[in-house]
N, C-alpha and C. Protein backbone atom coordinates (compact mmCIF):
# COMPACT_ATOMS: atom_id res chain seq x y z
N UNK A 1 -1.23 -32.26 -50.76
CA UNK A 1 -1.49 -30.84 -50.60
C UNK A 1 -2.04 -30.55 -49.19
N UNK A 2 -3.15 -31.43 -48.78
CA UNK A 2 -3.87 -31.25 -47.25
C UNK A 2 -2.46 -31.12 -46.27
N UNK A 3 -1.44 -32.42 -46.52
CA UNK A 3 -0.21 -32.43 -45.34
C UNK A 3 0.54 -31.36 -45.27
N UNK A 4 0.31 -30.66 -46.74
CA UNK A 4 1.16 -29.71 -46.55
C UNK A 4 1.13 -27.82 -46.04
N UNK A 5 -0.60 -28.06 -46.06
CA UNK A 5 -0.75 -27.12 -45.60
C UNK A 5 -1.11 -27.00 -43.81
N UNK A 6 -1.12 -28.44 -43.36
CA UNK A 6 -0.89 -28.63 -42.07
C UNK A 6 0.20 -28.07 -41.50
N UNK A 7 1.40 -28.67 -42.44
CA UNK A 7 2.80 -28.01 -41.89
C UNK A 7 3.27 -26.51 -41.71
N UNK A 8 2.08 -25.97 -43.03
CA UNK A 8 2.20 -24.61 -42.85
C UNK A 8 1.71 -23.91 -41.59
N UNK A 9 0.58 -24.33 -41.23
CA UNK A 9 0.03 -23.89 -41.06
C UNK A 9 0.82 -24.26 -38.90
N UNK A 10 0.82 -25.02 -38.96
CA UNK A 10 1.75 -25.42 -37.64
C UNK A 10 2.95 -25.06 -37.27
N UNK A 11 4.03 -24.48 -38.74
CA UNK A 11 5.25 -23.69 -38.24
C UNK A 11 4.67 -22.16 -37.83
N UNK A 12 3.47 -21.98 -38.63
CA UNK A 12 3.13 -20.59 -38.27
C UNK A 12 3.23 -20.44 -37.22
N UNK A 13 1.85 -21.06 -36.29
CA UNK A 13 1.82 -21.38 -35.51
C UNK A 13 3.18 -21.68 -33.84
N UNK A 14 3.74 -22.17 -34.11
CA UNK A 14 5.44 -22.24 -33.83
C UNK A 14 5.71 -20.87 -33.59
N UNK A 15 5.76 -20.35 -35.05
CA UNK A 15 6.65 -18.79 -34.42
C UNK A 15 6.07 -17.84 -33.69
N UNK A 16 4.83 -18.30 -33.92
CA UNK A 16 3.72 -17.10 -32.81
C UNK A 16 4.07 -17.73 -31.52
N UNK A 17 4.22 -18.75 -31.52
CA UNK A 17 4.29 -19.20 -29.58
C UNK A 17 5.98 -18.24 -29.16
N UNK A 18 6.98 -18.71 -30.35
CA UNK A 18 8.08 -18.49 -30.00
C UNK A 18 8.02 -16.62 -29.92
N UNK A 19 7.51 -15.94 -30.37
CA UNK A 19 7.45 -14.42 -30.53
C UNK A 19 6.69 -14.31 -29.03
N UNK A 20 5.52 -14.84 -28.74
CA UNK A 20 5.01 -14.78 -27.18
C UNK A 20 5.96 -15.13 -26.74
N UNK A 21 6.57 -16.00 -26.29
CA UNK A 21 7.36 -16.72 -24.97
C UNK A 21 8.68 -15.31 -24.95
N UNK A 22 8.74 -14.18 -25.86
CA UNK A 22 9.87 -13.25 -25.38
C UNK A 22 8.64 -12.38 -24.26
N UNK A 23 7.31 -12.46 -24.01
CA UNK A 23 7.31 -11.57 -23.26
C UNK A 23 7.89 -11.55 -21.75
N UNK A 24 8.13 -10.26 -21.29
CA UNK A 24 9.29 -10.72 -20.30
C UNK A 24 8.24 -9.97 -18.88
N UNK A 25 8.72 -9.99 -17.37
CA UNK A 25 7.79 -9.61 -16.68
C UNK A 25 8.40 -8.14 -16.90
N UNK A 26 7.74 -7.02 -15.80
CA UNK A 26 7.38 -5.90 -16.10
C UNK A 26 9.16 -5.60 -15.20
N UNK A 27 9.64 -4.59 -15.94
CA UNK A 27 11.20 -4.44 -15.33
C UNK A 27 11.04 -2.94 -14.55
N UNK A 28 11.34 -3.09 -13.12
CA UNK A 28 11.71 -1.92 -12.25
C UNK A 28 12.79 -1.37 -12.55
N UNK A 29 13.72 -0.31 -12.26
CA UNK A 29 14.50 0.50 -11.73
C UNK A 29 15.15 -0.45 -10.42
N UNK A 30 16.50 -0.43 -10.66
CA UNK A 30 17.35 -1.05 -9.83
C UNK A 30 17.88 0.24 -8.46
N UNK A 31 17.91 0.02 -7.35
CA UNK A 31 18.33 0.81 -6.36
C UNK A 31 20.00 1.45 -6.95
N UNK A 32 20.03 0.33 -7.31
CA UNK A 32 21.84 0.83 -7.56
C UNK A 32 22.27 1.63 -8.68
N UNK A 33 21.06 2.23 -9.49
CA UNK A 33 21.33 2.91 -10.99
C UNK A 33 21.61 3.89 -10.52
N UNK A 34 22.73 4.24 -11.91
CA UNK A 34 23.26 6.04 -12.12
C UNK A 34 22.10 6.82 -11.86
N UNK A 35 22.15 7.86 -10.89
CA UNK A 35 21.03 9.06 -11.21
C UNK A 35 22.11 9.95 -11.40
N UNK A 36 22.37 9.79 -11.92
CA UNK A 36 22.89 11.16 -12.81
C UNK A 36 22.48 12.32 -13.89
N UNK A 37 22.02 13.57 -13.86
CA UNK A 37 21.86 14.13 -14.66
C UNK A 37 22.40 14.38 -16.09
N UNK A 38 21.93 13.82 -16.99
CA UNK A 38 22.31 14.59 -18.53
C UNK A 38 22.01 15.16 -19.00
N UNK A 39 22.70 16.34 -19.50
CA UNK A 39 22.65 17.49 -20.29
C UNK A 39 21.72 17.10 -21.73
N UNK A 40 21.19 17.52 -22.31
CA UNK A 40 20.23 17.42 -23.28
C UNK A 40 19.80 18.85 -24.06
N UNK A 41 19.83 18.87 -25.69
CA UNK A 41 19.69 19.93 -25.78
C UNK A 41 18.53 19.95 -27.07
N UNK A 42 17.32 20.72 -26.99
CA UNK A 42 16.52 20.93 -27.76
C UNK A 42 16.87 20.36 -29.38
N UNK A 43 16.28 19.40 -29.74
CA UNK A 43 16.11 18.81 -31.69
C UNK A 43 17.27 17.65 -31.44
N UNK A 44 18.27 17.76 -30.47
CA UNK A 44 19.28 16.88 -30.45
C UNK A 44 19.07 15.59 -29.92
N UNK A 45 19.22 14.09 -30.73
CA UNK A 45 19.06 12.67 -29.97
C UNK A 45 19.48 12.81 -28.54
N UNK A 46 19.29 12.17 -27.41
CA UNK A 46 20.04 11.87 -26.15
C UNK A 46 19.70 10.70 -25.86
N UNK A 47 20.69 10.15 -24.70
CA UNK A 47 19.94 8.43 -24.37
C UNK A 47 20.08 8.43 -22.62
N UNK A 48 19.18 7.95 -22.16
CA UNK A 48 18.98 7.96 -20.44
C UNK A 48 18.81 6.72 -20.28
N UNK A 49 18.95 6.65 -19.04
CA UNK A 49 18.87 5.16 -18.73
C UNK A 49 17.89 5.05 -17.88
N UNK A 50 17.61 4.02 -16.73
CA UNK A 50 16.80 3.97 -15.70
C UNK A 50 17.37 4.87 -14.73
N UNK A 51 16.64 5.53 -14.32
CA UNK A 51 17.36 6.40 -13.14
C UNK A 51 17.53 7.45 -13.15
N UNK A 52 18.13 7.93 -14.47
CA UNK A 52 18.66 9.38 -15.00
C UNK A 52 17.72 10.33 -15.22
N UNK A 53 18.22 11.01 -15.15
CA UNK A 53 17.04 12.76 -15.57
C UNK A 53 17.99 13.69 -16.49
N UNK A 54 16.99 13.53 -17.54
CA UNK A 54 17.88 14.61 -18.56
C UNK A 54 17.24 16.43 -18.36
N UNK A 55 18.43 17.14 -18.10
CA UNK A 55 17.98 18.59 -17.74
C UNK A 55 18.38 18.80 -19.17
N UNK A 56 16.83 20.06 -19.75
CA UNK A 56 17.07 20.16 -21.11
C UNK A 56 17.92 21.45 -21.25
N UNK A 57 18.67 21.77 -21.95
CA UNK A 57 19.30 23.15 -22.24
C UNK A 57 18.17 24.34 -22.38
N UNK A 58 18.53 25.52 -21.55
CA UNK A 58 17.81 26.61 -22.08
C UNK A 58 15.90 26.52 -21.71
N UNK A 59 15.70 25.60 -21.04
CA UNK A 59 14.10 25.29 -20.70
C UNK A 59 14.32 24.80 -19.05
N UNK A 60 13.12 24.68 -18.59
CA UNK A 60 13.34 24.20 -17.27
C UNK A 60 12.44 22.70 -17.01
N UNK A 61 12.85 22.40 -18.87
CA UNK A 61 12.32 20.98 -18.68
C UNK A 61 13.12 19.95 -18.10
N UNK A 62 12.76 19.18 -17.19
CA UNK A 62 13.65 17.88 -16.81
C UNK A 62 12.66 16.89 -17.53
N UNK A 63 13.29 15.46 -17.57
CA UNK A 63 12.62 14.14 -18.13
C UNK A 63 13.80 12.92 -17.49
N UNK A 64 12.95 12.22 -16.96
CA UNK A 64 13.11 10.94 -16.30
C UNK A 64 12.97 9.42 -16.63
N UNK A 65 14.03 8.73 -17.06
CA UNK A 65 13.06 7.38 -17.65
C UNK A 65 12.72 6.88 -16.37
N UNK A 66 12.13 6.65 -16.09
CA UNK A 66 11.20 5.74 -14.87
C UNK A 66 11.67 4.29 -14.63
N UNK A 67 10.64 3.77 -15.89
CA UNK A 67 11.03 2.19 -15.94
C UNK A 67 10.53 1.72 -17.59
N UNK A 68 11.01 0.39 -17.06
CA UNK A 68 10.58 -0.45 -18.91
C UNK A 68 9.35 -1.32 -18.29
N UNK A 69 8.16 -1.00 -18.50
CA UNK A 69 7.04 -1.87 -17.59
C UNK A 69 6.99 -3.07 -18.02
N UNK A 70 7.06 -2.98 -19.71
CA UNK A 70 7.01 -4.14 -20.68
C UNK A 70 8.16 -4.28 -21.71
N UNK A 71 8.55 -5.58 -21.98
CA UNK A 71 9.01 -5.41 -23.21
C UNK A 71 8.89 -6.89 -23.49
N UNK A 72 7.48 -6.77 -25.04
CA UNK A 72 7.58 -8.21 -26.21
C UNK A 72 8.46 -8.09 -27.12
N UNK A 73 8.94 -6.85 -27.31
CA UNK A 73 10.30 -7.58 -28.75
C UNK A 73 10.79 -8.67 -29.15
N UNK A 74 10.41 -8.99 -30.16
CA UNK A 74 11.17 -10.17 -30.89
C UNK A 74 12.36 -10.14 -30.89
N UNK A 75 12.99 -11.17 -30.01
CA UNK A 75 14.79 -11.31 -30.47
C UNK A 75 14.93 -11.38 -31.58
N UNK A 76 16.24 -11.17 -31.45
CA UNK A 76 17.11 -10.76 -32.94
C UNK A 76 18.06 -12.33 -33.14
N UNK A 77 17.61 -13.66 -31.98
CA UNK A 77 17.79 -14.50 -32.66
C UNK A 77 16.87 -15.30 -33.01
N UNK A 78 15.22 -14.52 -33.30
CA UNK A 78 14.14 -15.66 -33.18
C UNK A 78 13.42 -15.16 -34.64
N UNK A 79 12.42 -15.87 -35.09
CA UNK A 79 11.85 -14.70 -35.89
C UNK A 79 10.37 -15.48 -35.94
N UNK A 80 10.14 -13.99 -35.88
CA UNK A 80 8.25 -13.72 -35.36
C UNK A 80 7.65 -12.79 -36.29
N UNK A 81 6.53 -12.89 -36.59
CA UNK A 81 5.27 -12.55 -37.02
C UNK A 81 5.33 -11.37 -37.27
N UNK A 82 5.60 -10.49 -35.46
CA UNK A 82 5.14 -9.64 -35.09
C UNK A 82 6.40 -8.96 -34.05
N UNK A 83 6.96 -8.16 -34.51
CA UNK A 83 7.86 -7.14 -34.09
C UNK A 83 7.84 -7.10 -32.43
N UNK A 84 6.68 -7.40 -32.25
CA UNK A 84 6.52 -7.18 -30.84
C UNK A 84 6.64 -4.94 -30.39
N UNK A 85 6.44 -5.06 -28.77
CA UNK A 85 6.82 -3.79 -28.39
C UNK A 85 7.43 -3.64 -26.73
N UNK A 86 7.88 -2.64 -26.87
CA UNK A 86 8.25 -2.17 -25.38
C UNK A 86 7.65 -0.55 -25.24
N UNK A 87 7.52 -0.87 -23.65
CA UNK A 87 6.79 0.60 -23.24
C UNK A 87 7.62 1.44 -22.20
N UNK A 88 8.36 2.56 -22.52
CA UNK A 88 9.09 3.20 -21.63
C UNK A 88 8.40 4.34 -20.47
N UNK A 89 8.58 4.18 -19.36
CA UNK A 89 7.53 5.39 -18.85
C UNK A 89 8.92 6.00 -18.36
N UNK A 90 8.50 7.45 -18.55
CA UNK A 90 8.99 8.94 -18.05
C UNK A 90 8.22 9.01 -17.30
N UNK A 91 9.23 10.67 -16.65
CA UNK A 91 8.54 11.24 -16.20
C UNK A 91 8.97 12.90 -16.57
N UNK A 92 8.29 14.13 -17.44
CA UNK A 92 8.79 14.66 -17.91
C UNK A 92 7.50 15.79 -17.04
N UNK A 93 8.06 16.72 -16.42
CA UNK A 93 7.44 18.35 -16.43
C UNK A 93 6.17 18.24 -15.31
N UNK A 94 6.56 17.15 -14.23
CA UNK A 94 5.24 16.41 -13.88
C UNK A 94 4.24 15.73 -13.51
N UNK A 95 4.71 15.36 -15.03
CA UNK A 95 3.92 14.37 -15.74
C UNK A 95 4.55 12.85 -16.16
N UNK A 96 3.47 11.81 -16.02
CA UNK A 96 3.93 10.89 -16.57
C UNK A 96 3.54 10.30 -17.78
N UNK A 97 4.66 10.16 -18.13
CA UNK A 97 4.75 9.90 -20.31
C UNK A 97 5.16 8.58 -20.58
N UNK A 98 4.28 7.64 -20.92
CA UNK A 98 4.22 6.54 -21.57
C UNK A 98 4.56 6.28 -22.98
N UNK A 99 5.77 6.18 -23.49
CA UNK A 99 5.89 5.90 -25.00
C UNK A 99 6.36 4.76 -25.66
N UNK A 100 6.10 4.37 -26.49
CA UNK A 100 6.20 2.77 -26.40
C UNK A 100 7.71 2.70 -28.35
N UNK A 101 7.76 1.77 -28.11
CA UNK A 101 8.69 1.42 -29.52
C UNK A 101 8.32 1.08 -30.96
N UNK A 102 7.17 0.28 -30.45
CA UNK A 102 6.37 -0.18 -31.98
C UNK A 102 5.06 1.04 -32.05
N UNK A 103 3.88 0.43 -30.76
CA UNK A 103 2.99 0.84 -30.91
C UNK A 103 2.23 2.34 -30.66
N UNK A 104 1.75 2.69 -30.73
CA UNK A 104 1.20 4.19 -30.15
C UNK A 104 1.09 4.31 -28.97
N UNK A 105 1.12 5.25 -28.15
CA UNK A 105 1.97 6.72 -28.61
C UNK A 105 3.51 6.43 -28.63
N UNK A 106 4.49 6.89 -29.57
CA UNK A 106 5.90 7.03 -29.71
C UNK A 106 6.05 8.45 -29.30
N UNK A 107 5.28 8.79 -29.19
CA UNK A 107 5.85 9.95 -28.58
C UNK A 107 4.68 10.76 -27.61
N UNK A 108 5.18 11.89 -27.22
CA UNK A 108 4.02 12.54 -26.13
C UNK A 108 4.40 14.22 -25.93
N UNK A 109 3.24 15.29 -26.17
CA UNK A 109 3.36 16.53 -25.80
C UNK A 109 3.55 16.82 -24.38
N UNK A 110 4.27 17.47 -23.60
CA UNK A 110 4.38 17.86 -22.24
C UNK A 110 4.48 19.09 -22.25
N UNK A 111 3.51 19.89 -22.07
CA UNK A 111 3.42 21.66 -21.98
C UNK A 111 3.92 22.20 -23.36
N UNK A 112 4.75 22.56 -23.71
CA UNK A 112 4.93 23.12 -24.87
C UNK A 112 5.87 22.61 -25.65
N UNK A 113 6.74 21.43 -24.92
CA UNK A 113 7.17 20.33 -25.77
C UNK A 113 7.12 18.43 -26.42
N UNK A 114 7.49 18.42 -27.51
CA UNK A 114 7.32 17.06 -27.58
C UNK A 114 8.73 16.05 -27.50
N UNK A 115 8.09 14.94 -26.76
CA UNK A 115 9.33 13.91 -26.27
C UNK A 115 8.80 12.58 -27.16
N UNK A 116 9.40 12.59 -27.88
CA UNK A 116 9.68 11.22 -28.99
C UNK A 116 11.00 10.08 -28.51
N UNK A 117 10.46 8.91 -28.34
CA UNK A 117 11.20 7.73 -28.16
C UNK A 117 11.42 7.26 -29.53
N UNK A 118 12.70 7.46 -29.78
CA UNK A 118 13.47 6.72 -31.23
C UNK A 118 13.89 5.44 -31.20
N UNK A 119 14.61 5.32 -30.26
CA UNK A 119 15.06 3.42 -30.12
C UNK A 119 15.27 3.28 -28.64
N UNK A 120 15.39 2.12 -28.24
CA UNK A 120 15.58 1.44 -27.00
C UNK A 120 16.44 0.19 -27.05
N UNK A 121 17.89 0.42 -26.47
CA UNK A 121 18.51 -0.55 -26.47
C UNK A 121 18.78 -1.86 -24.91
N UNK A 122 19.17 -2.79 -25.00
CA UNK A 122 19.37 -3.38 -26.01
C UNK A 122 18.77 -4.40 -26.96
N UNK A 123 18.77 -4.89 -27.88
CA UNK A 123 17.86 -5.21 -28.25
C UNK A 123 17.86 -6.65 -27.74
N UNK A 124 16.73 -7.42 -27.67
CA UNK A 124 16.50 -8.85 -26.77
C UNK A 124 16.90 -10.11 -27.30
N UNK A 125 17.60 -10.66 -26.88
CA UNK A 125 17.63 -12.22 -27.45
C UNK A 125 17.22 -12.93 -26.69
N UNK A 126 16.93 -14.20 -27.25
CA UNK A 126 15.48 -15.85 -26.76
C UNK A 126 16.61 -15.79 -25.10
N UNK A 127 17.76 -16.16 -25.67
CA UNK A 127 18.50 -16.92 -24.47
C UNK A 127 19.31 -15.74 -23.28
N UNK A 128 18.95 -14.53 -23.51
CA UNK A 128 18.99 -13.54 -22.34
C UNK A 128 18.60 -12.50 -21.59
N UNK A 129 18.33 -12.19 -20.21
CA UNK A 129 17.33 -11.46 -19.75
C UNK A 129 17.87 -10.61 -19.94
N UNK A 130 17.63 -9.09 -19.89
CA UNK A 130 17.93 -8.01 -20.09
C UNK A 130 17.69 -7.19 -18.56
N UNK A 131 19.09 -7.05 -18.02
CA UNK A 131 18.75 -5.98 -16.44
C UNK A 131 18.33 -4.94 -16.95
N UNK A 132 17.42 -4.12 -15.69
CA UNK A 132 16.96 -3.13 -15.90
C UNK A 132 18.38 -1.70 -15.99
N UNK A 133 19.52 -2.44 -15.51
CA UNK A 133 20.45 -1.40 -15.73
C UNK A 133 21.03 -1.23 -16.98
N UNK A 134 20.74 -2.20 -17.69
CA UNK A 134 21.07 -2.22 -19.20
C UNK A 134 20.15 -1.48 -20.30
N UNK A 135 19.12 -1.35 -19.96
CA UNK A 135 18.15 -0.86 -20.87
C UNK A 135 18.95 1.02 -21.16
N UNK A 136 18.63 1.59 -22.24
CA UNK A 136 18.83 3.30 -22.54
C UNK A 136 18.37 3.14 -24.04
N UNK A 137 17.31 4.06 -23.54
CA UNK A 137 16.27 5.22 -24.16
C UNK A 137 16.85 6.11 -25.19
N UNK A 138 16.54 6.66 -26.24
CA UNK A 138 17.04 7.58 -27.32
C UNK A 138 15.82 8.45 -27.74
N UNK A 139 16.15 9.58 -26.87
CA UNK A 139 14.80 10.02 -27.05
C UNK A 139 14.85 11.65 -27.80
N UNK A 140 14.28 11.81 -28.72
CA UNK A 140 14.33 13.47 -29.05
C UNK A 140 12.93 14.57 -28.51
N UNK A 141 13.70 15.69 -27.86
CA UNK A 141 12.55 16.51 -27.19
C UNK A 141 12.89 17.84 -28.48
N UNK A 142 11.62 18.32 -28.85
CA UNK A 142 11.39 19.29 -29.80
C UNK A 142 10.28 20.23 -29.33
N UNK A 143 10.14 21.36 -30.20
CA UNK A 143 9.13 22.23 -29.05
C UNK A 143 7.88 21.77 -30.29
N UNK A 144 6.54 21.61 -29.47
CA UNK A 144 5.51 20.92 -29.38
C UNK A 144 4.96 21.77 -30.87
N UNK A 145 4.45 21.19 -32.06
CA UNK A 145 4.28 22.13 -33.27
C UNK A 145 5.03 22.39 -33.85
N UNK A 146 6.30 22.09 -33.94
CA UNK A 146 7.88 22.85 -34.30
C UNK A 146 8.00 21.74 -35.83
């Protein structure tokens, strides 16, 4: 019984190292990304990438993903404990809006609206880095109280 709760207790162990070792360093914005504007329209999903600025319909809100500063996500070929997170910074009305995937805040008020991060692709595996030109945001903007 003692050996066997060694073993338990050591694969645990195992997958917590393996769930750390996805953290990755902090990812910039590549010179060479689309800045392209996307259209975006109030309650409706949209997805931006690094670089892009979504102009919202009918408001004179713009929103910017910035960068991915962090991302621990657990690959989707590893399995961990702990979900891990990533943190997307905007820049919306401003202001700069930090919203993350797992942990708090998922979302953020900017003047009279709110910008919610729904998913962030793509998602990470053990054996590949993820460019910063690959990453896009799914984010819904709603009016703030709505």
């Amino acid at each position: 019984m003692e050996g066997r709760r060694g073993i338990i207790a050591a694969a645990l162990a195992l997958s917590v190292v393996a769930c750390g070792s996805s953290e990755r360093a902090p990812i910039e914005p590549s010179l060479s990304q689309d800045e392209a504007t996307v259209e975006a329209a109030l309650g409706e999903p949209f997805k931006l990438k690094i670089g892009q600025t979504a102009a919202v319909e009918g408001t004179s809100l713009t929103v910017r993903m910035q960068a991915v500063p962090a991302d621990s996500r657990c690959p989707t070929d590893v399995q961990c404990v702990w979900s891990g997170n990533a943190r997307v910074d905007l820049r919306a009305g401003g202001t700069d809006v930090p919203v993350n995937t797992h942990e708090e805040p998922h979302a953020a008020a900017v003047g009279d609206y709110r910008i919610e991060l729904l998913d962030l692709a793509p998602q990470p595996k053990s054996t590949e880095s993820i460019a910063a030109s690959s990453y896009e945001a799914t984010l819904l903007i709603t009016r703030a109280g709505a």
